[in-house]
N, C-alpha and C. Protein backbone atom coordinates (compact mmCIF):
# COMPACT_ATOMS: atom_id res chain seq x y z
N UNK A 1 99.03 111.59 90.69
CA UNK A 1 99.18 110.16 90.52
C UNK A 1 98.56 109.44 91.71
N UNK A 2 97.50 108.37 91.20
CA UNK A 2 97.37 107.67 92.20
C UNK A 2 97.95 107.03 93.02
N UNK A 3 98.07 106.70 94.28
CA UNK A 3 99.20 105.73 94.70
C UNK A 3 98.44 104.65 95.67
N UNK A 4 99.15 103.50 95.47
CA UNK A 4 98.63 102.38 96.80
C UNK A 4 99.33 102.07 97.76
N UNK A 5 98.88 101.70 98.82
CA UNK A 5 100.16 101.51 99.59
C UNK A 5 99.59 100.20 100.67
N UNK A 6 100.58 99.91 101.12
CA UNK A 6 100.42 98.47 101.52
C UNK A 6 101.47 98.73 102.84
N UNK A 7 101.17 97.50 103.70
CA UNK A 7 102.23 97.70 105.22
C UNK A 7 102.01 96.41 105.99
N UNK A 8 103.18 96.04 106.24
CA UNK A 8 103.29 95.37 107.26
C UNK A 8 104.43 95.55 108.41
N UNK A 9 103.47 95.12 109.21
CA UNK A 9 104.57 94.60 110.95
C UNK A 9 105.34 93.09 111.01
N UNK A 10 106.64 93.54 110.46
CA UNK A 10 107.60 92.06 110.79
C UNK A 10 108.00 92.36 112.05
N UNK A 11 107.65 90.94 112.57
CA UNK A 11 108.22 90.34 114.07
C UNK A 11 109.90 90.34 113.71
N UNK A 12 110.70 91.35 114.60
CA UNK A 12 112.01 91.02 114.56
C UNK A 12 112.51 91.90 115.84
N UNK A 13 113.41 91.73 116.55
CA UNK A 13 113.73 92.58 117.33
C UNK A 13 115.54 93.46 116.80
N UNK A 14 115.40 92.75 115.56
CA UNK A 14 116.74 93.89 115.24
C UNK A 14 116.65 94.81 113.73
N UNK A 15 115.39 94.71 113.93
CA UNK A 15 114.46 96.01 112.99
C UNK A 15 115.61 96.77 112.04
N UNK A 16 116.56 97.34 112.83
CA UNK A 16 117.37 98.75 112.79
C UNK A 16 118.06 98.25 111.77
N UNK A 17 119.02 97.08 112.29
CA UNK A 17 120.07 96.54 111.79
C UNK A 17 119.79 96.25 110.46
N UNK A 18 118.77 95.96 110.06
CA UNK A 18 118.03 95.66 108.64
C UNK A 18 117.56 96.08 108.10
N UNK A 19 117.21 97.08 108.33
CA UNK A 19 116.80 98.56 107.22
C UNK A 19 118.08 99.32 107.11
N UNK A 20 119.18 99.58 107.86
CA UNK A 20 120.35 100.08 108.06
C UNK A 20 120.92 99.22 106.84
N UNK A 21 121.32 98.06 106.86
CA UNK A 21 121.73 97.32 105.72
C UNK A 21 120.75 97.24 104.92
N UNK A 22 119.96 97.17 104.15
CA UNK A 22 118.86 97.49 103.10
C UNK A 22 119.06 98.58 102.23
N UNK A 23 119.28 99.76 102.71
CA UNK A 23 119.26 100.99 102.54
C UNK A 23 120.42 101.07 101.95
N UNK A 24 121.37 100.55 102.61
CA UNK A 24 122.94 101.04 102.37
C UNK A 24 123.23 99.66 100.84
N UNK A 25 122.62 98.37 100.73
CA UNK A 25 122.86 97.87 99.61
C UNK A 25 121.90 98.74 98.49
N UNK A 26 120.90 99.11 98.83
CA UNK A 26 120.05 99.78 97.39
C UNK A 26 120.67 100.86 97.62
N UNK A 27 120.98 101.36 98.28
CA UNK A 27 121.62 102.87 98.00
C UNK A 27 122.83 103.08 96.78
N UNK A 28 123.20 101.90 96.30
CA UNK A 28 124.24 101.42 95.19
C UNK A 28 123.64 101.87 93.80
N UNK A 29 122.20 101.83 93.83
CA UNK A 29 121.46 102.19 92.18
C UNK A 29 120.14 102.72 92.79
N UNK A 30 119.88 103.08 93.96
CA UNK A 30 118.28 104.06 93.98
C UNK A 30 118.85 105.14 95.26
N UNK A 31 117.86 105.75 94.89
CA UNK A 31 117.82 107.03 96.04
C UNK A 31 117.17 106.84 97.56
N UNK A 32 118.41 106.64 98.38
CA UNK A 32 117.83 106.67 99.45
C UNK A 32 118.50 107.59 100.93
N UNK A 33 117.46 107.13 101.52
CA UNK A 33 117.66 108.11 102.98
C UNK A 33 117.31 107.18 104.26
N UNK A 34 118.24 107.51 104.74
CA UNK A 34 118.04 106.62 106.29
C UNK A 34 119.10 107.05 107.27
N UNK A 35 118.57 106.76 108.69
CA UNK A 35 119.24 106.53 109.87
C UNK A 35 119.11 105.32 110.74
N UNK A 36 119.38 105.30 112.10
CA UNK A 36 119.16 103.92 112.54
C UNK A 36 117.53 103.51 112.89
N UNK A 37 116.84 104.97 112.68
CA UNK A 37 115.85 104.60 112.76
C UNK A 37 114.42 103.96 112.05
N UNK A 38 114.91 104.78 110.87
CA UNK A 38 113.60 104.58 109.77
C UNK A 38 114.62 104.67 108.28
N UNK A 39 113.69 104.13 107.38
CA UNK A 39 114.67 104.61 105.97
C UNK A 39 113.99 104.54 105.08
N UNK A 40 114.14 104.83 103.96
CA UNK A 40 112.98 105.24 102.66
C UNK A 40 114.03 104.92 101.38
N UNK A 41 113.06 103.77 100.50
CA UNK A 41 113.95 104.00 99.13
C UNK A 41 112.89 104.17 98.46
N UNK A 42 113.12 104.77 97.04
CA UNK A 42 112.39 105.82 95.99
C UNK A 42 113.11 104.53 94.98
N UNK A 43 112.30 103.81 93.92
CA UNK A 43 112.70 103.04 92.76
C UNK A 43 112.29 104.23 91.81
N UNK A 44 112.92 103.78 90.53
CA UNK A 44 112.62 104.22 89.15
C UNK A 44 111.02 104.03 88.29
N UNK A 45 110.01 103.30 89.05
CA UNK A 45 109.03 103.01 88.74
C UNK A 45 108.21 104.12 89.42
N UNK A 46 108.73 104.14 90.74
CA UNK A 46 107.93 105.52 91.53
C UNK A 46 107.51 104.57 92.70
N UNK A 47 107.74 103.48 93.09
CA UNK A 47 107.59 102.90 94.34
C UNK A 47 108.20 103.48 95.27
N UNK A 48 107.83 103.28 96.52
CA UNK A 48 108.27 104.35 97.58
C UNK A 48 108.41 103.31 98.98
N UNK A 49 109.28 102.53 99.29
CA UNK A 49 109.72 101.53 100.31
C UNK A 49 110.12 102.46 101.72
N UNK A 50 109.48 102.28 102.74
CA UNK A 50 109.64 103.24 104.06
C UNK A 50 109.55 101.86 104.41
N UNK A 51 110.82 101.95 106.05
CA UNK A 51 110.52 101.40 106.92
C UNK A 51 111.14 101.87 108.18
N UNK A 52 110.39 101.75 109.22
CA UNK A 52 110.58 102.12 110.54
C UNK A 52 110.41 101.21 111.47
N UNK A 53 111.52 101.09 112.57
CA UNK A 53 111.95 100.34 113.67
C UNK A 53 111.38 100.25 114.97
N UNK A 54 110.91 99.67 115.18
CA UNK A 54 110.53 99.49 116.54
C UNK A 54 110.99 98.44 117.54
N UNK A 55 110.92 98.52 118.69
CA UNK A 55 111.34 97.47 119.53
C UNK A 55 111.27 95.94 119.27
N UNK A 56 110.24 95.86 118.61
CA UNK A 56 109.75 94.44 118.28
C UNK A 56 109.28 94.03 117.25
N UNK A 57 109.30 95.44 116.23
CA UNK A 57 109.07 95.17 114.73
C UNK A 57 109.59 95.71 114.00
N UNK A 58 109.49 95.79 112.88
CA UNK A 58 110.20 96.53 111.62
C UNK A 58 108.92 96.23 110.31
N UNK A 59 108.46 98.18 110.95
CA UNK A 59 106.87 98.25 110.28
C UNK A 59 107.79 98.82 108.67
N UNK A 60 107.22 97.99 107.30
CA UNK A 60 107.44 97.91 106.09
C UNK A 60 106.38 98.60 105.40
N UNK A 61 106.73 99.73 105.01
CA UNK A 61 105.47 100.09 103.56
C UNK A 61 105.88 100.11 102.25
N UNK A 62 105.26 99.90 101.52
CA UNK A 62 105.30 100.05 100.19
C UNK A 62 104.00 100.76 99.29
N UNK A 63 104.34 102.09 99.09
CA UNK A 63 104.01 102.67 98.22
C UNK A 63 104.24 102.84 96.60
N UNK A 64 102.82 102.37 95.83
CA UNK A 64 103.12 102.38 94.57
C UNK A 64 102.32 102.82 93.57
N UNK A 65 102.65 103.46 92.43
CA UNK A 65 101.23 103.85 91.63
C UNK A 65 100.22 103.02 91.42
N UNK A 66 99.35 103.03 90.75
CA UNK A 66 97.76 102.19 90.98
C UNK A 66 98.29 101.41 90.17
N UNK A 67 99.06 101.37 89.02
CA UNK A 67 99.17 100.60 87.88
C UNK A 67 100.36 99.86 88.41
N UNK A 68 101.26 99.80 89.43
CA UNK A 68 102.56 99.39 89.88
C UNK A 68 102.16 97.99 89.76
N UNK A 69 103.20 96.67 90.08
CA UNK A 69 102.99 95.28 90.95
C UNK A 69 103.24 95.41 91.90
N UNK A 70 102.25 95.03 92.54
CA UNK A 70 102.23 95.06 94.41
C UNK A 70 103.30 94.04 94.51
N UNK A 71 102.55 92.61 93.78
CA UNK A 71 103.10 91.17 94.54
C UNK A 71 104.35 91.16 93.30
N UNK A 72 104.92 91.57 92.67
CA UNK A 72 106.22 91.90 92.88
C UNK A 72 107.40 92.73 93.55
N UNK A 73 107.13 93.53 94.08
CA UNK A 73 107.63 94.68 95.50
C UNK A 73 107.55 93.87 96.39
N UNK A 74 106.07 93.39 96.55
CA UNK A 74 106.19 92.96 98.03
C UNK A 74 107.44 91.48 98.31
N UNK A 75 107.68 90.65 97.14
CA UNK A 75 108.80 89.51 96.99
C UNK A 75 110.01 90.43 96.78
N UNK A 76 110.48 90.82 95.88
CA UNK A 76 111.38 92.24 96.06
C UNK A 76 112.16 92.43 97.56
N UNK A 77 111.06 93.43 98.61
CA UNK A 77 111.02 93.75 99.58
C UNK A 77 111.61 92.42 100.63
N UNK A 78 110.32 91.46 100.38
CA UNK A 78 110.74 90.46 101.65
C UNK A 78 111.81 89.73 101.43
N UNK A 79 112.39 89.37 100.13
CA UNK A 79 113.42 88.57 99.71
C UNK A 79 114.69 89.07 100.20
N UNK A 80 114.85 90.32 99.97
CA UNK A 80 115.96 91.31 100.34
C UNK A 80 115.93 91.35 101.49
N UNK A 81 115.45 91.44 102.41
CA UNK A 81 115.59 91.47 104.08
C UNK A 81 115.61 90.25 104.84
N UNK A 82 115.33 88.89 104.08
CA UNK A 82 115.70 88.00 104.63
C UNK A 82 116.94 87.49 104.27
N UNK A 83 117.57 87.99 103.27
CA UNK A 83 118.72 88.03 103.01
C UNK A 83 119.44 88.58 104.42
N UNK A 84 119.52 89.72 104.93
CA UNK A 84 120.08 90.49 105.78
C UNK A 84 119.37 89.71 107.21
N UNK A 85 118.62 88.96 107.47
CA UNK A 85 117.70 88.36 108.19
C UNK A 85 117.94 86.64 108.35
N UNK A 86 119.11 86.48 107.61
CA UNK A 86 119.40 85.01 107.77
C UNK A 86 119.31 84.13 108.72
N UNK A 87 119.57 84.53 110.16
CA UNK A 87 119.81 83.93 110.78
C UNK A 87 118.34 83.67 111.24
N UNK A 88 117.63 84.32 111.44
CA UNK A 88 115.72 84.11 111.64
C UNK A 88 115.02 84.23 110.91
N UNK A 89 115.06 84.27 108.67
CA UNK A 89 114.50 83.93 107.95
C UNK A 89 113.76 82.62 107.93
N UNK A 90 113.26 82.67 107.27
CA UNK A 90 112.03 83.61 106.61
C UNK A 90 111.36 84.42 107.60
N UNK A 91 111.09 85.65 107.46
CA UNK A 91 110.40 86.70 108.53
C UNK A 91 109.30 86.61 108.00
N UNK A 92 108.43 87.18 108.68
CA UNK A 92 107.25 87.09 108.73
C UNK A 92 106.37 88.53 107.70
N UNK A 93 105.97 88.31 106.76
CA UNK A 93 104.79 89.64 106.12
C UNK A 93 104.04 89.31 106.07
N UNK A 94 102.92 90.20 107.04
CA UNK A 94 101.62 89.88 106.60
C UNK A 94 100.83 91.28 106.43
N UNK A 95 101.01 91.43 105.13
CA UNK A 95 100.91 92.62 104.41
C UNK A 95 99.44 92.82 104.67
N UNK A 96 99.03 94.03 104.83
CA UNK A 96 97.66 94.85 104.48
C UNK A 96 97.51 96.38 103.62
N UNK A 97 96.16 96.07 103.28
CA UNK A 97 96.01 97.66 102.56
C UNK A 97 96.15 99.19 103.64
N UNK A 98 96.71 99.88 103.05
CA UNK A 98 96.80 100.88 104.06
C UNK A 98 95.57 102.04 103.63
């Protein structure tokens, strides 16, 4: 299967805290895996959401088959973390091809 994948670097310095909560609300109906550092959810379409923490960002990928919607994942994705991101929403994506 082909896959595409896409990534961005959000400016945040509490990265952790928000993939930590991300993970743990989709973890309710998808398969996921995480620690404080990085975390990965797997959808039913075959999208593949990784993200990993850094000091000053919280690098976002999204992996999806060729035939997937990007620019629905990618609203998906950012909607949900500014949720958890309230207090300095709207964060910042500025998505690229990987």
């Amino acid at each position: 299967m082909t896959m595409t994948s896409l990534v961005a670097q959000v400016p945040t310095e509490h990265g952790s805290r928000y993939l930590q909560q991300l993970c743990k609300h989709w973890g309710h109906k998808l398969a996921v895996e995480f620690n404080a550092d990085a975390g990965k959810v797997s959808f039913p379409t075959g999208a593949i959401v990784t993200m990993i923490a850094h000091p000053q960002t919280l690098e976002v990928e999204i992996a999806l088959p060729a035939d997937g919607d990007a620019d629905q994942m990618k609203q998906v994705v950012a909607e949900h973390l500014d949720r958890f991101a309230f207090r300095e929403a709207p964060l910042t994506f500025d998505w690229a091809a990987k």
